[in-house]
C-alpha atoms as a PDB file:
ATOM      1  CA  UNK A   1      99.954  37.903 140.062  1.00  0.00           C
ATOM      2  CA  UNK A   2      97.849  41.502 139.126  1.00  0.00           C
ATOM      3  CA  UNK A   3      97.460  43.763 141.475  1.00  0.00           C
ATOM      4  CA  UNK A   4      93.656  43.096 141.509  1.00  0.00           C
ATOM      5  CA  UNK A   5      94.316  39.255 142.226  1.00  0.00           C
ATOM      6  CA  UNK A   6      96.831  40.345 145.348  1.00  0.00           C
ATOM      7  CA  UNK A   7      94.032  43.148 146.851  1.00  0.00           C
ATOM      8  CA  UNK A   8      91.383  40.090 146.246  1.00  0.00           C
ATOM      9  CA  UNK A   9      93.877  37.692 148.384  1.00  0.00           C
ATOM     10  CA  UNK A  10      94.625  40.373 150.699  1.00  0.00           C
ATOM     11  CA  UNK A  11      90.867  40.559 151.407  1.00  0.00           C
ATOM     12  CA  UNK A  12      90.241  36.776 151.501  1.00  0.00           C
ATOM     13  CA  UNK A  13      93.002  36.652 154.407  1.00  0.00           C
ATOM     14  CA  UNK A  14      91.802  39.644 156.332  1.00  0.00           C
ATOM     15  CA  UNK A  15      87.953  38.517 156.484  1.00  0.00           C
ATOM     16  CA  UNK A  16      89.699  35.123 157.856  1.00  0.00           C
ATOM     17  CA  UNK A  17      91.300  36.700 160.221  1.00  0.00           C
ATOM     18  CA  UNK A  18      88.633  38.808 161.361  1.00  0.00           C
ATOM     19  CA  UNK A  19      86.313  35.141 161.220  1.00  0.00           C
ATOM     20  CA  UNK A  20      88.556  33.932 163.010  1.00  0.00           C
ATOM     21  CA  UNK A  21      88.940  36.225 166.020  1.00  0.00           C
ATOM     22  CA  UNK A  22      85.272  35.886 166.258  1.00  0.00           C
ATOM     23  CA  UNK A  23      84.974  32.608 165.742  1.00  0.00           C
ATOM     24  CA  UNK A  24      82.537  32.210 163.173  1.00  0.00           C
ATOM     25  CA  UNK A  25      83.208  30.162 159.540  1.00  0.00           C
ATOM     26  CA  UNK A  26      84.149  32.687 156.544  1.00  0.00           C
ATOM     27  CA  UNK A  27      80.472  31.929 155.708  1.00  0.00           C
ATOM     28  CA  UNK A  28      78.650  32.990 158.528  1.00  0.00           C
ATOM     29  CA  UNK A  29      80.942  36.304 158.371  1.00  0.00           C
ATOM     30  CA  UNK A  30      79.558  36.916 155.095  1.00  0.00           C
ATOM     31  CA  UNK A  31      76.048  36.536 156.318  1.00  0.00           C
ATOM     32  CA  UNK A  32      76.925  39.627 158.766  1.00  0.00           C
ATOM     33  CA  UNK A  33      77.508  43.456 157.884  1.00  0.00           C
ATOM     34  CA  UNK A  34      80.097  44.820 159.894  1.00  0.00           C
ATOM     35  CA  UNK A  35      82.647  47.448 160.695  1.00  0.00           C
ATOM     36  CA  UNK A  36      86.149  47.095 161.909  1.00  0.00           C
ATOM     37  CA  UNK A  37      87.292  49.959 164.555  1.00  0.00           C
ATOM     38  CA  UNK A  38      90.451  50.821 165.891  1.00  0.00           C
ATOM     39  CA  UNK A  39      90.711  51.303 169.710  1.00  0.00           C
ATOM     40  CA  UNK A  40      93.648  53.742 170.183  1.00  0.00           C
ATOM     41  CA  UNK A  41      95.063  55.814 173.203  1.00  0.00           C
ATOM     42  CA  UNK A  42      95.394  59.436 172.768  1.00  0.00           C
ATOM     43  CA  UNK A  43      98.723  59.676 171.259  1.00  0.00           C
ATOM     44  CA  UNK A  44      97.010  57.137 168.154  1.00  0.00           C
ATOM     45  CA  UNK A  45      98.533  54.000 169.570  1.00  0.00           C
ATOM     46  CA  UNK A  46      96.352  51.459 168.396  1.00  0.00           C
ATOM     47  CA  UNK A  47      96.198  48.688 170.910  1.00  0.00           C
ATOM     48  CA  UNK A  48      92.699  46.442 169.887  1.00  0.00           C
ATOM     49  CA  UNK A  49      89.973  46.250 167.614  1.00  0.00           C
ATOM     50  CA  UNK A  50      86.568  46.494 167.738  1.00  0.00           C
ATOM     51  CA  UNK A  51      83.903  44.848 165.553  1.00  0.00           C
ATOM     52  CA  UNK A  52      80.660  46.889 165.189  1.00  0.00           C
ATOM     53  CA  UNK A  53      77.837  44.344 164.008  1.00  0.00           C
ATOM     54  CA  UNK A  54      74.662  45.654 162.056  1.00  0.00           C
ATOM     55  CA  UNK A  55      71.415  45.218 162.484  1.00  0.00           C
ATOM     56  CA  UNK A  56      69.838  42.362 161.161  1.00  0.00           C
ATOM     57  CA  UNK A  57      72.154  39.710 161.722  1.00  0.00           C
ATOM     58  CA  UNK A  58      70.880  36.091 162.319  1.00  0.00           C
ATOM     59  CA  UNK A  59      70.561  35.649 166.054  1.00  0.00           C
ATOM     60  CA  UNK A  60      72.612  32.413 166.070  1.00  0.00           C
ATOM     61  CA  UNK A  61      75.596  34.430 164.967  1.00  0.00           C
ATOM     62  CA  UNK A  62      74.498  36.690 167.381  1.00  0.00           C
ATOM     63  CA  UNK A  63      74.365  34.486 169.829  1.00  0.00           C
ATOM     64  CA  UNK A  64      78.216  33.118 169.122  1.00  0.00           C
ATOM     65  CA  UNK A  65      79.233  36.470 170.154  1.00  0.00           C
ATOM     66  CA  UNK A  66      78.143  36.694 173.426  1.00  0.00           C
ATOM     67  CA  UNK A  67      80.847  35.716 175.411  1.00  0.00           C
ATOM     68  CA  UNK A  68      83.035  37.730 173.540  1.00  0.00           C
ATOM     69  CA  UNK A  69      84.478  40.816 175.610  1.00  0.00           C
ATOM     70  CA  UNK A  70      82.885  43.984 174.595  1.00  0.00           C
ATOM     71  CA  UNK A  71      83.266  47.596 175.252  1.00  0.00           C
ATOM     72  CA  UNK A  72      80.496  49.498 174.520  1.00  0.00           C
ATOM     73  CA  UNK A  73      78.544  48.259 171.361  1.00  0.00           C
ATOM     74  CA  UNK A  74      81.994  46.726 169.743  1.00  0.00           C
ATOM     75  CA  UNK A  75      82.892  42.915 170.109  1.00  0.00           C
ATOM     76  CA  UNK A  76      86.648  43.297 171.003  1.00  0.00           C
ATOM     77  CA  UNK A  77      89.295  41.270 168.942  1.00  0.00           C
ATOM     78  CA  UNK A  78      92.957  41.160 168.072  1.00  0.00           C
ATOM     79  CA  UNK A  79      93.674  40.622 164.734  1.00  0.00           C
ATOM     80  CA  UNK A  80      97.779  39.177 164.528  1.00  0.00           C
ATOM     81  CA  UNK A  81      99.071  40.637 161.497  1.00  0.00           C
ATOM     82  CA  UNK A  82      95.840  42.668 160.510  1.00  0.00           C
ATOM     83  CA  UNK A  83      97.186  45.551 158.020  1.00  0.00           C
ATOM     84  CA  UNK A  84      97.412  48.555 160.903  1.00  0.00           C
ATOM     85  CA  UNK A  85      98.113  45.938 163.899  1.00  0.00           C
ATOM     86  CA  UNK A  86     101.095  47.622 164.944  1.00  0.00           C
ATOM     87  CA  UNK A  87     103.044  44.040 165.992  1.00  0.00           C
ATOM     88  CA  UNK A  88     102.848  43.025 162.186  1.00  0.00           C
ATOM     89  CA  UNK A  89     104.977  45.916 161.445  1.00  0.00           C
ATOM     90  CA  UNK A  90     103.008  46.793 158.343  1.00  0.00           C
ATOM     91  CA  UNK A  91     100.943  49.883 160.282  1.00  0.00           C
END
C-alpha cells in the first residue's frame, strides 16, 4: 500500500469516527464544514474534543446536534483512537 493510499484510509477512518461521535452518516458529514478542536488543561493534557460547525449547514443536521453537550460554540465528542487522543497511545 503507497503512502498516499494509507493517508487516504487514515482519513476515511477518522471522518468515521468523527461521524460517528456525532451521529450523523459519513454522508451527511460531508455535507458539513467543520473544525476539530482540542480541549486541553493548562499543562496541554488533552482530555475532549470539540467540533466547530460552519455556517451554512442544513438545519436537519443541525438539528441532530442538539442534544449533543456543548461548551461554548463546540459540539463536544470523544473520538477512541483519534490520532492525538491520548488513550490510543499514538498522541
Amino acid at each position: 500500500m503507497s503512502s498516499r493510499q494509507l493517508e487516504d484510509e487514515y482519513d476515511r477512518e477518522e471522518a468515521e469516527a468523527i461521524a460517528a461521535a456525532l451521529d450523523l452518516t459519513p454522508d451527511e458529514l460531508n455535507e458539513i464544514e467543520y473544525t476539530i478542536h482540542e480541549i486541553a488543561n493548562d499543562d496541554g493534557l488533552v482530555y475532549g474534543y470539540g467540533v466547530e460547525i460552519k455556517e451554512g449547514a442544513p438545519q436537519y443536521i443541525l438539528d441532530k446536534l442538539v442534544r449533543l453537550p456543548r461548551r461554548g460554540n463546540l459540539v463536544l465528542i470523544h473520538l477512541r483512537g483519534y490520532e492525538m487522543d491520548p488513550r490510543s497511545g499514538t498522541g
